[in-house]
N, C-alpha and C. Protein backbone atom coordinates (compact mmCIF):
# COMPACT_ATOMS: atom_id res chain seq x y z
N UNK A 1 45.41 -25.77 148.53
CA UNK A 1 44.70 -25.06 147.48
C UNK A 1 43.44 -24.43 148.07
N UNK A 2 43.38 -23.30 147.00
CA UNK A 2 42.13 -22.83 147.79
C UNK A 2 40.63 -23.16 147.70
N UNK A 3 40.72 -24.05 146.39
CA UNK A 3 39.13 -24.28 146.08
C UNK A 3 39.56 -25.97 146.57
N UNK A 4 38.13 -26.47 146.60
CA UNK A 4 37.56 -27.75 146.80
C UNK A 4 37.60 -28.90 145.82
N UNK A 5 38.39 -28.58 144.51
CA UNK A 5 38.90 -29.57 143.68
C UNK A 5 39.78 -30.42 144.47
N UNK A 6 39.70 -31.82 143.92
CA UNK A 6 40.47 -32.75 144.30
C UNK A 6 41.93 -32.88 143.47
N UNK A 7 42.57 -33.09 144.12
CA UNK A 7 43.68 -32.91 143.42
C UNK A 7 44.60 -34.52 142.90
N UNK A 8 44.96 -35.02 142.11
CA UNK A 8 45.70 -36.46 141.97
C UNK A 8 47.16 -35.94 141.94
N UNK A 9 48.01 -36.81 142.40
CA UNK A 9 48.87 -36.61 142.94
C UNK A 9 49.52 -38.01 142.54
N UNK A 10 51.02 -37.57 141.71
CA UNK A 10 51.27 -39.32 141.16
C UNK A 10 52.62 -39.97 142.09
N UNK A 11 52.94 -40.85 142.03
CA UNK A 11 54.32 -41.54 142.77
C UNK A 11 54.93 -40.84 143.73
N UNK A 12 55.49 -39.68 142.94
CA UNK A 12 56.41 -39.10 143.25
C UNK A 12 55.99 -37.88 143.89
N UNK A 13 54.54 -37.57 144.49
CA UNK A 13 53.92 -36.04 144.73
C UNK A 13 53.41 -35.44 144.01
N UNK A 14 53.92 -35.20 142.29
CA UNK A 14 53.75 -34.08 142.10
C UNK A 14 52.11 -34.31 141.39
N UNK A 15 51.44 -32.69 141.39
CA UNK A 15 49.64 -32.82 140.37
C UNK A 15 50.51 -33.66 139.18
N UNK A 16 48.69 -33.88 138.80
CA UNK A 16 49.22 -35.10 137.30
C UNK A 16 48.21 -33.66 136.71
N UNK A 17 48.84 -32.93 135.71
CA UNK A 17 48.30 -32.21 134.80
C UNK A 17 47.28 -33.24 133.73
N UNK A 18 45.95 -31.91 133.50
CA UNK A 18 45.18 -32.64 132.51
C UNK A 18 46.12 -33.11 131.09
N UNK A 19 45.30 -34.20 130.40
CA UNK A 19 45.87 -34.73 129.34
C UNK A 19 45.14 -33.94 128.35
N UNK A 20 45.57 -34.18 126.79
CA UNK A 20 44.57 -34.06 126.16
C UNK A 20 43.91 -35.11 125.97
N UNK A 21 44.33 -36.22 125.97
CA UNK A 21 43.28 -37.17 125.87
C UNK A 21 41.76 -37.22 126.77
N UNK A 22 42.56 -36.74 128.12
CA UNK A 22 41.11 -36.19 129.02
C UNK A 22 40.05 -35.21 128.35
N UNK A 23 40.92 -33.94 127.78
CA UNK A 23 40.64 -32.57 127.71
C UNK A 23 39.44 -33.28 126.30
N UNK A 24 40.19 -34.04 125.71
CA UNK A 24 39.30 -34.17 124.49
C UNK A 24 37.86 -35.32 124.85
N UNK A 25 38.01 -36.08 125.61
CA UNK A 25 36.99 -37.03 126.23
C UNK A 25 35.91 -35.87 126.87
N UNK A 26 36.17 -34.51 127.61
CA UNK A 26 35.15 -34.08 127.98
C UNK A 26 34.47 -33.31 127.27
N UNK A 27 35.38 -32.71 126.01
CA UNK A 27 34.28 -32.30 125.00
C UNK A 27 33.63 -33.12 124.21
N UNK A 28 34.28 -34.52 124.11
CA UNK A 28 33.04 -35.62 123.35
C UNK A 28 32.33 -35.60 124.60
N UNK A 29 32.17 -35.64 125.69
CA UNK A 29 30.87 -35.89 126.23
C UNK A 29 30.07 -34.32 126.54
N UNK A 30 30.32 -33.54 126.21
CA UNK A 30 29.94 -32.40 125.93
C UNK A 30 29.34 -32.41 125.11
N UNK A 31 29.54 -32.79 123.86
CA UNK A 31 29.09 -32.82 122.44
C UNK A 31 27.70 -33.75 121.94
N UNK A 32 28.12 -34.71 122.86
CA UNK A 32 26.94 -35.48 122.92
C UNK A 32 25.58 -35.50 124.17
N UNK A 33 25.98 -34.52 124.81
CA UNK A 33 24.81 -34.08 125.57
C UNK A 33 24.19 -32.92 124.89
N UNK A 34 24.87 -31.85 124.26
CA UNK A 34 24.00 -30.91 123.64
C UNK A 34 23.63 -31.68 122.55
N UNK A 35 23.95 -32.77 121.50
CA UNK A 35 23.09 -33.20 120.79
C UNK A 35 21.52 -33.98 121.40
N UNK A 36 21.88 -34.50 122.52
CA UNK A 36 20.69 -35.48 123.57
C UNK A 36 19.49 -34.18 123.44
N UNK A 37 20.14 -33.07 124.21
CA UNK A 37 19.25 -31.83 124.71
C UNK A 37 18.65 -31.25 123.46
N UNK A 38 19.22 -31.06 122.05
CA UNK A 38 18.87 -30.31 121.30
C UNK A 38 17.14 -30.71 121.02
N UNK A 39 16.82 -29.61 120.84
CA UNK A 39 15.19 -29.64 120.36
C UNK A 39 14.68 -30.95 119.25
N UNK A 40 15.81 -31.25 118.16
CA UNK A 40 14.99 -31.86 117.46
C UNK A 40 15.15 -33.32 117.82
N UNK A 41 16.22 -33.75 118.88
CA UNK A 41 16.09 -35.19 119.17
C UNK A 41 14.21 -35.13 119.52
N UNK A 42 14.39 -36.68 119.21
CA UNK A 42 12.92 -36.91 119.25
C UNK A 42 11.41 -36.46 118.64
N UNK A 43 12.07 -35.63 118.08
CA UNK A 43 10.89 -35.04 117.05
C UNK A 43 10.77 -35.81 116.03
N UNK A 44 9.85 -35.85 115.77
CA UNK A 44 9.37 -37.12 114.05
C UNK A 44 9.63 -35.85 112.87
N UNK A 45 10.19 -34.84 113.25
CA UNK A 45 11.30 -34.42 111.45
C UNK A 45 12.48 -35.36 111.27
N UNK A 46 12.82 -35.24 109.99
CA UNK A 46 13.43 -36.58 109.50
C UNK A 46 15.31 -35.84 109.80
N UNK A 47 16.12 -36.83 109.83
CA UNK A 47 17.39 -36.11 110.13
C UNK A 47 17.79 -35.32 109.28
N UNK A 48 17.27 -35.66 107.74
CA UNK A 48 17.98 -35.12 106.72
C UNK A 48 16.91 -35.13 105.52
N UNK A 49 17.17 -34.28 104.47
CA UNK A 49 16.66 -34.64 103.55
C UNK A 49 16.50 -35.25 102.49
N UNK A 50 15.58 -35.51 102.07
CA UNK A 50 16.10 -36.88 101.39
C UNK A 50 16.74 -36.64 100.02
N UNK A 51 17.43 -37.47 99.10
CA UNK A 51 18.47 -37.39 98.20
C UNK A 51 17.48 -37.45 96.72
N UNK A 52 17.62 -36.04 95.96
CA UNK A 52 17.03 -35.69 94.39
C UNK A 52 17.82 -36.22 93.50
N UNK A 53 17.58 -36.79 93.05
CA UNK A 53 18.60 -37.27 91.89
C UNK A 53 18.42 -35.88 90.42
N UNK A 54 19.15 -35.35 89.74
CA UNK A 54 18.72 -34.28 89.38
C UNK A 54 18.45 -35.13 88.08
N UNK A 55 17.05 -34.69 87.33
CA UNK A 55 16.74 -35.11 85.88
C UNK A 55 18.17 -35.59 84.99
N UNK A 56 18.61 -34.24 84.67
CA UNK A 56 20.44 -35.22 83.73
C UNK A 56 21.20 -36.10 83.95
N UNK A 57 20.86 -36.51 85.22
CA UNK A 57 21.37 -37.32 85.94
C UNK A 57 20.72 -38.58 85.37
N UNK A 58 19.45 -38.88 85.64
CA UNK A 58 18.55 -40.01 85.07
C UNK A 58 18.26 -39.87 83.79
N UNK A 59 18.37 -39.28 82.99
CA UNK A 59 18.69 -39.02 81.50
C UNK A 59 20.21 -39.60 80.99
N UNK A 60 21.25 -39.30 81.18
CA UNK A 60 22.62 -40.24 81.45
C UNK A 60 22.77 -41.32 81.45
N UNK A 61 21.91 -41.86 82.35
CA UNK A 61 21.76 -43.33 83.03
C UNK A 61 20.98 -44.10 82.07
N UNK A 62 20.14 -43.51 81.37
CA UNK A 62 19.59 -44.32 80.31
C UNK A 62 19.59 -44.23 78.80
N UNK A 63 20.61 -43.24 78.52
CA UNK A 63 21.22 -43.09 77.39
C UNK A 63 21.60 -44.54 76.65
N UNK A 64 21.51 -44.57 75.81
CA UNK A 64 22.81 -45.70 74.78
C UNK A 64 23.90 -45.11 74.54
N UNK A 65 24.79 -46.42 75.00
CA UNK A 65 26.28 -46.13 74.08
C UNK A 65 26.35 -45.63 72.54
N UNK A 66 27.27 -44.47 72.64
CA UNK A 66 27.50 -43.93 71.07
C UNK A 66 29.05 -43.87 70.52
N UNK A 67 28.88 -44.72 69.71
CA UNK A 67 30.36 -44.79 69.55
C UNK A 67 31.04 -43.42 68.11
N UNK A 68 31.72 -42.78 68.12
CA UNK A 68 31.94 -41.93 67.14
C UNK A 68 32.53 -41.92 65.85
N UNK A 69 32.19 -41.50 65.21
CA UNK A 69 32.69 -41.94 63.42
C UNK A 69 33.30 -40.80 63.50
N UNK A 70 34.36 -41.12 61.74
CA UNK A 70 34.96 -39.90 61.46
C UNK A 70 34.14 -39.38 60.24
N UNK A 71 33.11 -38.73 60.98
CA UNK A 71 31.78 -38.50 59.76
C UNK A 71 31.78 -37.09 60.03
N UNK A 72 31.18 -36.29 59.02
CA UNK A 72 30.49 -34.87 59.68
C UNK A 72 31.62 -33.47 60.12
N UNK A 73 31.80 -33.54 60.99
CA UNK A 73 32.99 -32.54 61.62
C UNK A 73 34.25 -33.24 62.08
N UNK A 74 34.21 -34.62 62.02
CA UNK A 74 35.17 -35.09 62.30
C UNK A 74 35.30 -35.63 63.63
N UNK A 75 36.75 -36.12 64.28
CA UNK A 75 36.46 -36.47 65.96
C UNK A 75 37.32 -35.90 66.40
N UNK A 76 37.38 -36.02 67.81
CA UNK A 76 38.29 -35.06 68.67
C UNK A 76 39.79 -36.32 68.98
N UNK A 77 40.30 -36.00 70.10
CA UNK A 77 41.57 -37.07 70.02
C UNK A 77 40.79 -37.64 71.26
N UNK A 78 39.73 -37.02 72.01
CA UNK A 78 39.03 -37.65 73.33
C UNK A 78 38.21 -38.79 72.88
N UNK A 79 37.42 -38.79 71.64
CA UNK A 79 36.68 -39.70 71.12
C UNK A 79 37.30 -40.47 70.50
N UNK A 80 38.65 -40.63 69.73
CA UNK A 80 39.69 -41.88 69.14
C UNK A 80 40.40 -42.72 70.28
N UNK A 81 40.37 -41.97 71.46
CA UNK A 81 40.81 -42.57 72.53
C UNK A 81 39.88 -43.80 73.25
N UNK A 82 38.43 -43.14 73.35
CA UNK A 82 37.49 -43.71 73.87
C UNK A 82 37.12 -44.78 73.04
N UNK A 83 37.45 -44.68 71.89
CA UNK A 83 36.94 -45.67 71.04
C UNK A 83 37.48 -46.68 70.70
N UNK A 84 38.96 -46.16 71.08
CA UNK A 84 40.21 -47.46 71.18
C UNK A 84 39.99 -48.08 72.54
N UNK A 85 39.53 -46.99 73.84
CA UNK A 85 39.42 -48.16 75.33
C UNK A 85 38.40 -49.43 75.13
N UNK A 86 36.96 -48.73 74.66
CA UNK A 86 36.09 -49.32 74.13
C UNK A 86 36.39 -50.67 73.33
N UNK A 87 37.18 -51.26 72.58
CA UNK A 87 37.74 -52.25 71.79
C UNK A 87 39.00 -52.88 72.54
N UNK A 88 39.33 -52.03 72.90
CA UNK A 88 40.40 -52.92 74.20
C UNK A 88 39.91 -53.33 75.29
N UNK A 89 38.61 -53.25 75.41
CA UNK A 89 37.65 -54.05 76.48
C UNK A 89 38.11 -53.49 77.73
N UNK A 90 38.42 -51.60 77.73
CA UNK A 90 38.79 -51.31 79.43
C UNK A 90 37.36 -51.64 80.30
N UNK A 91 37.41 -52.03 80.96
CA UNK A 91 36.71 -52.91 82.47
C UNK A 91 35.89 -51.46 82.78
N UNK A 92 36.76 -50.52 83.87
CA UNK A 92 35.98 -49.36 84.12
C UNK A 92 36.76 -47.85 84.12
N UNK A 93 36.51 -47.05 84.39
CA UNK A 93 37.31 -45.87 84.43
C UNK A 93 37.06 -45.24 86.18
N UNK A 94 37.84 -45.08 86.53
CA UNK A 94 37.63 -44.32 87.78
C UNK A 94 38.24 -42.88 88.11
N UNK A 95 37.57 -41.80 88.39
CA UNK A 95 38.17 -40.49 87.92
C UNK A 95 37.65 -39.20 89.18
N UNK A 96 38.25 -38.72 89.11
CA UNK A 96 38.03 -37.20 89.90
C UNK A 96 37.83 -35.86 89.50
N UNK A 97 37.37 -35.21 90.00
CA UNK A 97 37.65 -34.02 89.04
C UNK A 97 38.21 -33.69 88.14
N UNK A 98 38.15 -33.52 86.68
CA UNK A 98 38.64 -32.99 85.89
C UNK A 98 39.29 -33.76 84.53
N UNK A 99 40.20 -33.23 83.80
CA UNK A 99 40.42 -34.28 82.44
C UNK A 99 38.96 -34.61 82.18
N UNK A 100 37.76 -33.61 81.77
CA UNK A 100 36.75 -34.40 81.58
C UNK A 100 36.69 -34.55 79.84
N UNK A 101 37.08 -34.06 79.19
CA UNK A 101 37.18 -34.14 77.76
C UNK A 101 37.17 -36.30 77.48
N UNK A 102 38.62 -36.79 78.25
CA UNK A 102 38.40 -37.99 78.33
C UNK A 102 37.05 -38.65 79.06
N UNK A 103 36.97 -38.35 80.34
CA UNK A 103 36.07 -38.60 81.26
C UNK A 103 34.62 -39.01 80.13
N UNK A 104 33.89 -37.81 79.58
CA UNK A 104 32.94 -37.85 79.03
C UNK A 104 32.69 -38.52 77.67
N UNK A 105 33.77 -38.51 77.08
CA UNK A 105 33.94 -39.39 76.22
C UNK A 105 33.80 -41.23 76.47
N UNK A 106 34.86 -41.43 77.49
CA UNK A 106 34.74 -42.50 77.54
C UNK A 106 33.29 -43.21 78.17
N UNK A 107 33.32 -42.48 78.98
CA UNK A 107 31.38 -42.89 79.12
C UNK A 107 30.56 -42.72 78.55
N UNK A 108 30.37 -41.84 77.26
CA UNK A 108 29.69 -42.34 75.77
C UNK A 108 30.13 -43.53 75.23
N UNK A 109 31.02 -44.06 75.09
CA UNK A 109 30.64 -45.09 74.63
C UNK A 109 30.47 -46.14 75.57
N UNK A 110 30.12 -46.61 76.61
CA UNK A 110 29.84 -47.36 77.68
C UNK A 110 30.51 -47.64 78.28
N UNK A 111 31.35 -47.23 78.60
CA UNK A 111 32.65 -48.01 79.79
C UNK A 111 31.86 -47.48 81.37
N UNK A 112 31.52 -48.17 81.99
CA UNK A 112 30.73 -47.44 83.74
C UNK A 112 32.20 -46.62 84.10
N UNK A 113 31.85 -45.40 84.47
CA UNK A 113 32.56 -44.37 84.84
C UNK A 113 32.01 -44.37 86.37
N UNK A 114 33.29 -44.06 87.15
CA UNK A 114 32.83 -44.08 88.53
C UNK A 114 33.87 -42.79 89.28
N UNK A 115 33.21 -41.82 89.97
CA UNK A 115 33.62 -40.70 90.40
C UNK A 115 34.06 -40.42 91.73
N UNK A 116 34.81 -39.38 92.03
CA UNK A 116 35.28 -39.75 93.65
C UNK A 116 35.85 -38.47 93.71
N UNK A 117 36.27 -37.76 95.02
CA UNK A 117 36.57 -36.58 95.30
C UNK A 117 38.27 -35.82 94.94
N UNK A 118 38.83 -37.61 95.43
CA UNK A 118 40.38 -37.07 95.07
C UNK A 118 40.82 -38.42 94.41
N UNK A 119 42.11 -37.83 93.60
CA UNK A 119 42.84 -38.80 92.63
C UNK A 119 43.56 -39.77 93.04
N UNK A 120 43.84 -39.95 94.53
CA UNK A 120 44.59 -40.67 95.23
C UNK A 120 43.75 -41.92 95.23
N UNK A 121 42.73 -41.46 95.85
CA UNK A 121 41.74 -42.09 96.78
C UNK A 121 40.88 -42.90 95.46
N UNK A 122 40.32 -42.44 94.11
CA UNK A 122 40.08 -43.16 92.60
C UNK A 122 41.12 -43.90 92.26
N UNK A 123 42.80 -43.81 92.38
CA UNK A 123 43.34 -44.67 91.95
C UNK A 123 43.53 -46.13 92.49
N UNK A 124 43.51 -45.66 93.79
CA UNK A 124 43.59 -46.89 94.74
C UNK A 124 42.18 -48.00 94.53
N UNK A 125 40.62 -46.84 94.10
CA UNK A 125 39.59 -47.88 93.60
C UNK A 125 39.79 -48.46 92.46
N UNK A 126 40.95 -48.47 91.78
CA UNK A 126 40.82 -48.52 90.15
C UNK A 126 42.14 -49.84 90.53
N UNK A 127 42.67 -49.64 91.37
CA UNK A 127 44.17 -50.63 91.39
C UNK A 127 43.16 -52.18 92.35
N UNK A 128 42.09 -51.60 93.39
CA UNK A 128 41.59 -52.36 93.48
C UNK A 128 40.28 -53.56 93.18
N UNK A 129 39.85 -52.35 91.88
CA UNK A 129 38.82 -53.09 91.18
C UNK A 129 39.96 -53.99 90.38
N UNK A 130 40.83 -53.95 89.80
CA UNK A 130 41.75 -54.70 88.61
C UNK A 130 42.21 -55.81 90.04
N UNK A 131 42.45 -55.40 90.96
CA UNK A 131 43.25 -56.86 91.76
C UNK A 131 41.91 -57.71 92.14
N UNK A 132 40.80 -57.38 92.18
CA UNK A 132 39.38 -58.28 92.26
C UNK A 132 38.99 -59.01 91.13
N UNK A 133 38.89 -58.62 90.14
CA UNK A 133 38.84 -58.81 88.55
C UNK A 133 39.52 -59.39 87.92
N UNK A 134 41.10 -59.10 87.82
CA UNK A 134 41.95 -59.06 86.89
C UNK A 134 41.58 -58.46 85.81
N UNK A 135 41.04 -57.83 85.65
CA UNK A 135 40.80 -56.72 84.19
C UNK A 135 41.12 -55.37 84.22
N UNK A 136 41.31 -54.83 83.05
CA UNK A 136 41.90 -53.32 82.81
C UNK A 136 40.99 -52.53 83.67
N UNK A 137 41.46 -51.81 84.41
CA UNK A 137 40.80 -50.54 85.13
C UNK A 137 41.52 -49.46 84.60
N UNK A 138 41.06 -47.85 84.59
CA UNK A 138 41.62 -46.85 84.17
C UNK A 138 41.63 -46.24 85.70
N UNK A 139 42.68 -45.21 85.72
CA UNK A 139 42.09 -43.47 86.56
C UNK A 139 42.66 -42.75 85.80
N UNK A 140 41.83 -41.83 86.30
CA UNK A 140 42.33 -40.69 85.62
C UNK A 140 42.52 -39.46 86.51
N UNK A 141 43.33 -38.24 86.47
CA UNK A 141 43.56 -37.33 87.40
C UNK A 141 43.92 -35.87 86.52
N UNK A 142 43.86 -35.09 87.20
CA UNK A 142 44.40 -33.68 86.18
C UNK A 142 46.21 -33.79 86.79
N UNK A 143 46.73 -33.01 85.76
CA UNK A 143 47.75 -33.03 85.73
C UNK A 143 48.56 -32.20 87.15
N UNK A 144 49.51 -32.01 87.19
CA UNK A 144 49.94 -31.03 88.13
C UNK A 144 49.84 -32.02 89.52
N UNK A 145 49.23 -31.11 90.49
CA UNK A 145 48.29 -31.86 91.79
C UNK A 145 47.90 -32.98 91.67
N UNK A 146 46.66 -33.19 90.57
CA UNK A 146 46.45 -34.48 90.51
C UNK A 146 47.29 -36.20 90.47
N UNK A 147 48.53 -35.73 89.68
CA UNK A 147 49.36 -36.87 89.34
C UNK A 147 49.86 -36.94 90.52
N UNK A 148 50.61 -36.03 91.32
CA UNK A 148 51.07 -36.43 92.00
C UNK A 148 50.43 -36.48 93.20
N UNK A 149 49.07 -35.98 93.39
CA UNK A 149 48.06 -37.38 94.68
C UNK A 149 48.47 -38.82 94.20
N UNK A 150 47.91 -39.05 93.10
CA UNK A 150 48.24 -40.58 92.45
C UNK A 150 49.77 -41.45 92.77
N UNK A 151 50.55 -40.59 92.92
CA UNK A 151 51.61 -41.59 93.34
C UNK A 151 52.12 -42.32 94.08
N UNK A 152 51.59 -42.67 95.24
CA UNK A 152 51.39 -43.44 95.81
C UNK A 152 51.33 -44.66 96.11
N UNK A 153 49.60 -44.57 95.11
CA UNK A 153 48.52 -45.39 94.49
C UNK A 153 48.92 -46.00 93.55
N UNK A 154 49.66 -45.53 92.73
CA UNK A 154 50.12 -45.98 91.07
C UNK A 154 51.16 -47.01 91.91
N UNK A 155 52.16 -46.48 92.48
CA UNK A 155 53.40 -47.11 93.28
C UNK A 155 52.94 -49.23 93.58
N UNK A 156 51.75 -48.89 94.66
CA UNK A 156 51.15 -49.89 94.91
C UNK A 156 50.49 -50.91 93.90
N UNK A 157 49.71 -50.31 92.76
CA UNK A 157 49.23 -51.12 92.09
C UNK A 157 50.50 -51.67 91.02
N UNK A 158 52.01 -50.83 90.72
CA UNK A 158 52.85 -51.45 90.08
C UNK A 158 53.35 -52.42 90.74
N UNK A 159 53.82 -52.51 92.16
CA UNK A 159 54.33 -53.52 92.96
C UNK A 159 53.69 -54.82 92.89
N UNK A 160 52.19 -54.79 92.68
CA UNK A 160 51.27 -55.85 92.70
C UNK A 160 51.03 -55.90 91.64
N UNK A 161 51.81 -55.51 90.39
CA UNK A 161 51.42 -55.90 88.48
C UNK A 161 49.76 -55.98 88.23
N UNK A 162 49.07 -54.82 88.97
CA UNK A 162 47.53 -54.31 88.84
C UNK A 162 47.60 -54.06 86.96
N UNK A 163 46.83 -54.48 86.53
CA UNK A 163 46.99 -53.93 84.86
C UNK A 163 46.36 -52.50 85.32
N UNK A 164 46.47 -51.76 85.70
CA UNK A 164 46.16 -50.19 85.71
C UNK A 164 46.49 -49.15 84.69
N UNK A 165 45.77 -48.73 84.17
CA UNK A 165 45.75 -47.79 83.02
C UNK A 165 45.63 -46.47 83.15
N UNK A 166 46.82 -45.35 83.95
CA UNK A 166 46.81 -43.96 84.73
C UNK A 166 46.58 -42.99 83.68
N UNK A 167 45.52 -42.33 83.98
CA UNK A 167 45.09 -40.98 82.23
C UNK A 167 45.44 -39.58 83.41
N UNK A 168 46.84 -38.74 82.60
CA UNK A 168 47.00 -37.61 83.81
C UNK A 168 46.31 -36.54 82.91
N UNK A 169 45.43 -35.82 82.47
CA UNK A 169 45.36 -34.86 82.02
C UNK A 169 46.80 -34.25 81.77
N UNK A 170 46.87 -33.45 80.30
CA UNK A 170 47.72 -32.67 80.42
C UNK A 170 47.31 -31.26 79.32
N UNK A 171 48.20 -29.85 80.08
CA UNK A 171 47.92 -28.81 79.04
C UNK A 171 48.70 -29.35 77.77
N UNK A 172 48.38 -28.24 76.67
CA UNK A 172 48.95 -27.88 75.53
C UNK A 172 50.56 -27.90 75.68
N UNK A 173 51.64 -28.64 74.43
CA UNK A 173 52.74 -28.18 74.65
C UNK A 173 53.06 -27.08 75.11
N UNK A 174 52.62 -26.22 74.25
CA UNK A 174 52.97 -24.99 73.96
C UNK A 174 53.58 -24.43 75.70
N UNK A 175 52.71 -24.52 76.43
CA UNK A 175 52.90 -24.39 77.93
C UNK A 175 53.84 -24.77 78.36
N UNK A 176 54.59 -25.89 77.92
CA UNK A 176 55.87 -26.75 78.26
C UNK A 176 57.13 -25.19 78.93
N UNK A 177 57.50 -24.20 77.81
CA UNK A 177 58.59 -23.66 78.22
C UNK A 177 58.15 -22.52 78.90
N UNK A 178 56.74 -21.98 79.01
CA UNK A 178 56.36 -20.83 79.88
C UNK A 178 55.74 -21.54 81.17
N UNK A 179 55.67 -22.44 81.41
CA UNK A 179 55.24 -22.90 83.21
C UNK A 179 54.50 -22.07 83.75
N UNK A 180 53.17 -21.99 82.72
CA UNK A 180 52.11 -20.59 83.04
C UNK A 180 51.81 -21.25 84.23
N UNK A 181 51.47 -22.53 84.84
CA UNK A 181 50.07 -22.62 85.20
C UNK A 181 51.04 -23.58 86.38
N UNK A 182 50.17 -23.92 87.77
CA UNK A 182 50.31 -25.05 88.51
C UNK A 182 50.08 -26.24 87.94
N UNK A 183 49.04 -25.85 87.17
CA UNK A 183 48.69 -27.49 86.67
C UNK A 183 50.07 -27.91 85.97
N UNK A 184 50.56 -27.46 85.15
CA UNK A 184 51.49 -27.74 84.08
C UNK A 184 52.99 -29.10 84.99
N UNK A 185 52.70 -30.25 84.58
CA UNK A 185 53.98 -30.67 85.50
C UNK A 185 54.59 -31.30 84.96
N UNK A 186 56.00 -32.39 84.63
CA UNK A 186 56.73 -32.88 83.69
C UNK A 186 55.98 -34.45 84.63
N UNK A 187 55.32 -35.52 83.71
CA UNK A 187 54.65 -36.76 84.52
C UNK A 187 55.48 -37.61 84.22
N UNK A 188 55.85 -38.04 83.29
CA UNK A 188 57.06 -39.66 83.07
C UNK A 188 57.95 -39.19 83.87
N UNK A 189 59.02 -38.20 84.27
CA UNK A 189 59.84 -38.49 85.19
C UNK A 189 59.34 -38.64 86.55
N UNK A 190 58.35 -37.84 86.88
CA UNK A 190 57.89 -38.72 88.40
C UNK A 190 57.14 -40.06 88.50
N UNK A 191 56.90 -40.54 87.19
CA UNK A 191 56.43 -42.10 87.52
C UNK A 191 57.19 -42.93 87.07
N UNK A 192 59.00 -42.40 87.30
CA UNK A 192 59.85 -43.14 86.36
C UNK A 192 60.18 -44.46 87.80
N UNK A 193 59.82 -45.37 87.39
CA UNK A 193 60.08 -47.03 88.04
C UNK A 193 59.41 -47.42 88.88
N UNK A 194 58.08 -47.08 88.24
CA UNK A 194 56.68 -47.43 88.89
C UNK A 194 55.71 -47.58 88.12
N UNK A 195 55.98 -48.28 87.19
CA UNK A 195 55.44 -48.09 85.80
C UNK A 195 55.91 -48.86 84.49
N UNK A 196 55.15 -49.46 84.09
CA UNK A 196 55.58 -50.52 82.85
C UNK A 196 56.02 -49.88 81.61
N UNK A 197 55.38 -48.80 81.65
CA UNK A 197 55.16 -47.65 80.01
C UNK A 197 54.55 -46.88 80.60
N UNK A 198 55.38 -45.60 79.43
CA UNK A 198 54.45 -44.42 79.89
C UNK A 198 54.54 -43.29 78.52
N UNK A 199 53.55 -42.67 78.51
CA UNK A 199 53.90 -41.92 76.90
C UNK A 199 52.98 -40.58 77.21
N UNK A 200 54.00 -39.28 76.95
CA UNK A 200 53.81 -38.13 77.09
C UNK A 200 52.27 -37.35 76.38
């Protein structure tokens, strides 16, 4: 060869081509020398900034539970729901984006609502708060996508008789025979035998 690299050479003669496992070891140590070198190591600015809690946020938090009458304008089917978890003593709700009609409801009347990025990843906290506990846990997910992240999760907590309580969001019938939307998905047949009950 013509340059001054060393060359490895295995058993049998032939070069041992780079790996990626090599290829990737020298950009972690790449990576961590331009962080060493960068200007702000060692500077007394802070790494990050620090965390605002936004006012509605701490307004929320110290609200009272309100439970809803059929007074005035009446209630929605999100607030007869919440008001039935509420008396059935659900434990907690764990939820992701969306279905917030339930979501917000049920955390008016006090159930601790606890939030998370994906529906997979909330159900599995909700199958494992109930196997710590033994008490009702909820999730909840939007329909479409969402249910079926959850299946999995649901799968696992039926195998292990988790009392888990799955809320899929769903559209309007009406949607049923025009399949406007992604969201729109048929849910009891994909959670058919993974599942104690299930009602449309």
């Amino acid at each position: 060869m013509s340059d001054k690299r060393q060359v490895k050479r295995n058993a049998a003669g032939e070069e041992n081509r780079a790996s990626r496992r090599g290829f990737l070891g020298q950009i972690a140590v790449g990576a961590a020398a331009a962080v060493i070198a960068s200007p702000r190591a060692g500077s007394s600015e802070p790494a990050s900034l620090p965390l605002q809690v936004p006012k509605a946020v701490e307004e929320s938090l110290s609200a009272l539970p309100r439970r809803m009458e059929f007074t005035g304008d009446g209630m929605t089917g999100a607030q007869v729901f919440a008001n039935l978890c509420k008396d059935e003593d659900l434990a907690a709700l764990f939820c992701a984006a969306g279905n917030y009609n339930i979501i917000n409801e049920i955390a008016q009347v006090g159930i601790p609502c606890y939030g998370g990025r994906t529906e997979g990843g909330m159900c599995s906290a909700a199958d494992g708060f109930s196997r710590v506990t033994g008490e009702v846990a909820a999730c909840s997910g939007t329909e479409g996508p969402g249910i079926t992240h959850m299946i999995m999760n649901i799968a696992a907590a039926h195998s292990s008789n988790s009392p888990l309580l799955v809320l899929a969001s769903n559209t309007n019938l009406a949607a049923e025979d025009r399949q406007r939307s992604v969201q729109f998905m048929f849910q009891q047949p994909i959670t058919q035998g993974i599942k104690k009950w299930g009602l449309l």
